[in-house]
C-alpha atoms as a PDB file:
ATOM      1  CA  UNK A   1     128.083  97.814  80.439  1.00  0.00           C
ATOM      2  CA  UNK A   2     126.288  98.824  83.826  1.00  0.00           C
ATOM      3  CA  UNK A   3     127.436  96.677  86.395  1.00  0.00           C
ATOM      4  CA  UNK A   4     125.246  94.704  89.031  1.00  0.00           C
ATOM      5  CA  UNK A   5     125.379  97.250  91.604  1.00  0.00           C
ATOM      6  CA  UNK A   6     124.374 100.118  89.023  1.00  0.00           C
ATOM      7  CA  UNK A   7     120.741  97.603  88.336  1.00  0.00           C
ATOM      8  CA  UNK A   8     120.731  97.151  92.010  1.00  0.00           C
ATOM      9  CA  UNK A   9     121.115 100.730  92.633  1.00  0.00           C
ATOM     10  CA  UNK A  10     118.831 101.537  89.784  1.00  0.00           C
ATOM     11  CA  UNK A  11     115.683  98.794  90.974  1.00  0.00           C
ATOM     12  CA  UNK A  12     116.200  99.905  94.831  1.00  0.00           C
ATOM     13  CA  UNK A  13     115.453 103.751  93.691  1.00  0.00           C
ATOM     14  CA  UNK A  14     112.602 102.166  91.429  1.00  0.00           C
ATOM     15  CA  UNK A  15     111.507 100.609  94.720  1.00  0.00           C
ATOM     16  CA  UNK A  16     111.839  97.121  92.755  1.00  0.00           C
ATOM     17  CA  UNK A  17     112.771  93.737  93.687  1.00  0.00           C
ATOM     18  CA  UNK A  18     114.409  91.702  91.542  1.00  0.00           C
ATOM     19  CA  UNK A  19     116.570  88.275  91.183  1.00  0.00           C
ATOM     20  CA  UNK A  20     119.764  87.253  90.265  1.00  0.00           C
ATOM     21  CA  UNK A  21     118.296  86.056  87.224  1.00  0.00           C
ATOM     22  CA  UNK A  22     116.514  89.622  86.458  1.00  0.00           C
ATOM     23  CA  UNK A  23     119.141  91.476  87.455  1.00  0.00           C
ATOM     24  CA  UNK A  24     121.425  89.726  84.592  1.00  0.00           C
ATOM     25  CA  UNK A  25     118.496  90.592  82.297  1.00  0.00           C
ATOM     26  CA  UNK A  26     117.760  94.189  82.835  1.00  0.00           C
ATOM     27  CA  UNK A  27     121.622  94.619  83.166  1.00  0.00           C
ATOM     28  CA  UNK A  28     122.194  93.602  79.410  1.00  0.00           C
ATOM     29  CA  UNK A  29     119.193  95.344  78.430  1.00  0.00           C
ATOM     30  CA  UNK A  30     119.918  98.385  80.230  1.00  0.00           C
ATOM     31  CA  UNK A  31     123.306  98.350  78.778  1.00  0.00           C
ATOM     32  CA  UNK A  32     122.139  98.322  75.491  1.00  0.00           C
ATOM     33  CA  UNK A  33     119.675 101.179  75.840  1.00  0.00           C
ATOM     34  CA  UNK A  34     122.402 103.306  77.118  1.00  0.00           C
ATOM     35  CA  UNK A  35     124.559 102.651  73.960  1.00  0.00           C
ATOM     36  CA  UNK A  36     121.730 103.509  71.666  1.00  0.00           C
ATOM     37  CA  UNK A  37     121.602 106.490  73.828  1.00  0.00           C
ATOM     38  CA  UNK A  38     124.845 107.083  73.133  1.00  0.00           C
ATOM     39  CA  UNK A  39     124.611 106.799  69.143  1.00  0.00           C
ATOM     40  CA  UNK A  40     121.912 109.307  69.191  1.00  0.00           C
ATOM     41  CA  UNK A  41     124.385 111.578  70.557  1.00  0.00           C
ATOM     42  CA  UNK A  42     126.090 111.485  68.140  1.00  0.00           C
ATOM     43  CA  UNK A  43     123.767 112.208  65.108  1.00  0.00           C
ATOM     44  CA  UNK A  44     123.922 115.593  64.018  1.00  0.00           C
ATOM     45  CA  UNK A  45     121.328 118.032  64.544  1.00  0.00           C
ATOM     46  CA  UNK A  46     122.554 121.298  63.603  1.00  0.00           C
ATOM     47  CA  UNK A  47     119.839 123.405  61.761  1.00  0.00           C
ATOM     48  CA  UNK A  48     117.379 121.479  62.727  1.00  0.00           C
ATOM     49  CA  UNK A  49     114.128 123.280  64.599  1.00  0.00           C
ATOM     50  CA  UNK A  50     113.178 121.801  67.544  1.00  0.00           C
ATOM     51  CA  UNK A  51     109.691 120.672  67.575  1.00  0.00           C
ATOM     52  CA  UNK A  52     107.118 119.325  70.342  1.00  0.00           C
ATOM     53  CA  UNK A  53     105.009 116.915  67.764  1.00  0.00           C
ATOM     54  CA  UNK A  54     104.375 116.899  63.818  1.00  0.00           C
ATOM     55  CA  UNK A  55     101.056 118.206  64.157  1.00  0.00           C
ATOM     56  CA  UNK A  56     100.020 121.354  65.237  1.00  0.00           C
ATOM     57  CA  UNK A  57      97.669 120.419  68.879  1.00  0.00           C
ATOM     58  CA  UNK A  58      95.591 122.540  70.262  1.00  0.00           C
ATOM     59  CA  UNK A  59      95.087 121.200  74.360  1.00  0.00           C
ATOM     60  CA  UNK A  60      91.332 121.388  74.729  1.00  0.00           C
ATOM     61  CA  UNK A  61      89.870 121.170  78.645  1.00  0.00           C
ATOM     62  CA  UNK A  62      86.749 122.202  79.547  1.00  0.00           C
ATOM     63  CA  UNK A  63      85.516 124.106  82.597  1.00  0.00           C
ATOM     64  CA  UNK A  64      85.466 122.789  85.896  1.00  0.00           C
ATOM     65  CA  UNK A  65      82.232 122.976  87.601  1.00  0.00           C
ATOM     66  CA  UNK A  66      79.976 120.850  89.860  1.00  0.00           C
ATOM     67  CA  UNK A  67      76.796 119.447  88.615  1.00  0.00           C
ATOM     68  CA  UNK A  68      73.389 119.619  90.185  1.00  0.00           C
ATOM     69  CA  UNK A  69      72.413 116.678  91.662  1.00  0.00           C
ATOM     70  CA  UNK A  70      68.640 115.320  93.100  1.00  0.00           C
ATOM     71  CA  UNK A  71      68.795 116.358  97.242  1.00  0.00           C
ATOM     72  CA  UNK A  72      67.843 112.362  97.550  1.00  0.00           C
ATOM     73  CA  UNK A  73      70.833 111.200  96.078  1.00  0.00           C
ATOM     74  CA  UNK A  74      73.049 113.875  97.497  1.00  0.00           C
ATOM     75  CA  UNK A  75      72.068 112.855 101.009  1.00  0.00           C
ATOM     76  CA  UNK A  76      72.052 109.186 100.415  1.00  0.00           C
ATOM     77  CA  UNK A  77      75.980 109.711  99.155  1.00  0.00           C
ATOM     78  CA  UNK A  78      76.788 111.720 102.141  1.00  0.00           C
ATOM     79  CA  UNK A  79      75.003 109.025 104.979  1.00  0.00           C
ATOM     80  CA  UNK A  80      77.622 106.442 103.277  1.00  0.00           C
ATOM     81  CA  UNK A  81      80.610 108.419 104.156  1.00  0.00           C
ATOM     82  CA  UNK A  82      82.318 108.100 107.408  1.00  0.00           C
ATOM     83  CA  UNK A  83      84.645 112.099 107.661  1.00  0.00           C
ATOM     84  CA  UNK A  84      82.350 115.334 105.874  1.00  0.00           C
ATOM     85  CA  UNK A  85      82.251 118.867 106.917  1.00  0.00           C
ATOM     86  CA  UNK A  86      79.096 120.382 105.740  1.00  0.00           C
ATOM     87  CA  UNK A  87      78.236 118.799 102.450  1.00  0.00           C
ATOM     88  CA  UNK A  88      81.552 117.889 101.456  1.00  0.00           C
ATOM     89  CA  UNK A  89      84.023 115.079 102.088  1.00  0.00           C
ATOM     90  CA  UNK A  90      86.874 115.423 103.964  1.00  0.00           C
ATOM     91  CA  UNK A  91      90.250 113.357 102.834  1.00  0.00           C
ATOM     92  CA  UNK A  92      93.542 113.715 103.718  1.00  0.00           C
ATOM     93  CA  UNK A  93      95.942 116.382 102.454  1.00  0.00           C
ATOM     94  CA  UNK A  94      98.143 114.826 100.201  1.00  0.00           C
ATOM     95  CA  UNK A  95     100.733 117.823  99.634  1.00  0.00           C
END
C-alpha cells in the first residue's frame, strides 16, 4: 500500500492539489493499480512475439504545404496581429 507521502509526492510532481479526503482515495486506488501491476508480472510470456497492435497500420500524413490565400484576406489577417516580420507571425520560441 503507497503511503500518504508517496500520493503526496506523486500529486506534487503531477502539479496537483488534492485533500485529505482525495488523498485517502487515490491512495487505495493507486495501491490497487500497483498490485494488478504486479500480477501481470507475473504471467508468463515466454514465446510470445511482441506486437505493437492486432492489425497491421499503415501511419498515413500528408504533405505539409501552405495554401494560397486571396491578398485581401491575407492582409486583413496580418493588420489584426500585433508582432510579424514580413508576412509572417512572430511567437515565442518554445524550445
Amino acid at each position: 500500500m503507497l503511503s500518504k507521502e508517496e500520493v503526496k509526492h506523486i500529486a506534487k510532481l503531477a502539479r496537483l492539489q488534492l485533500s485529505d479526503e482525495e488523498i485517502e482515495k487515490y491512495q487505495k486506488e493507486l495501491s490497487l493499480i500497483l498490485d494488478y501491476i504486479g500480477k501481470l508480472k507475473e504471467v508468463d510470456i515466454k514465446g510470445v512475439e511482441p506486437t505493437s497492435h492486432s492489425i497491421e497500420m499503415e501511419n498515413i500524413t500528408r504533405k505539409d504545404r501552405a495554401l494560397p490565400a486571396k491578398a485581401e484576406i491575407r492582409e486583413k489577417l496580418l493588420e489584426q496581429i500585433p508582432e510579424k516580420e514580413g508576412d509572417y507571425l512572430k511567437v515565442r520560441s518554445i524550445l
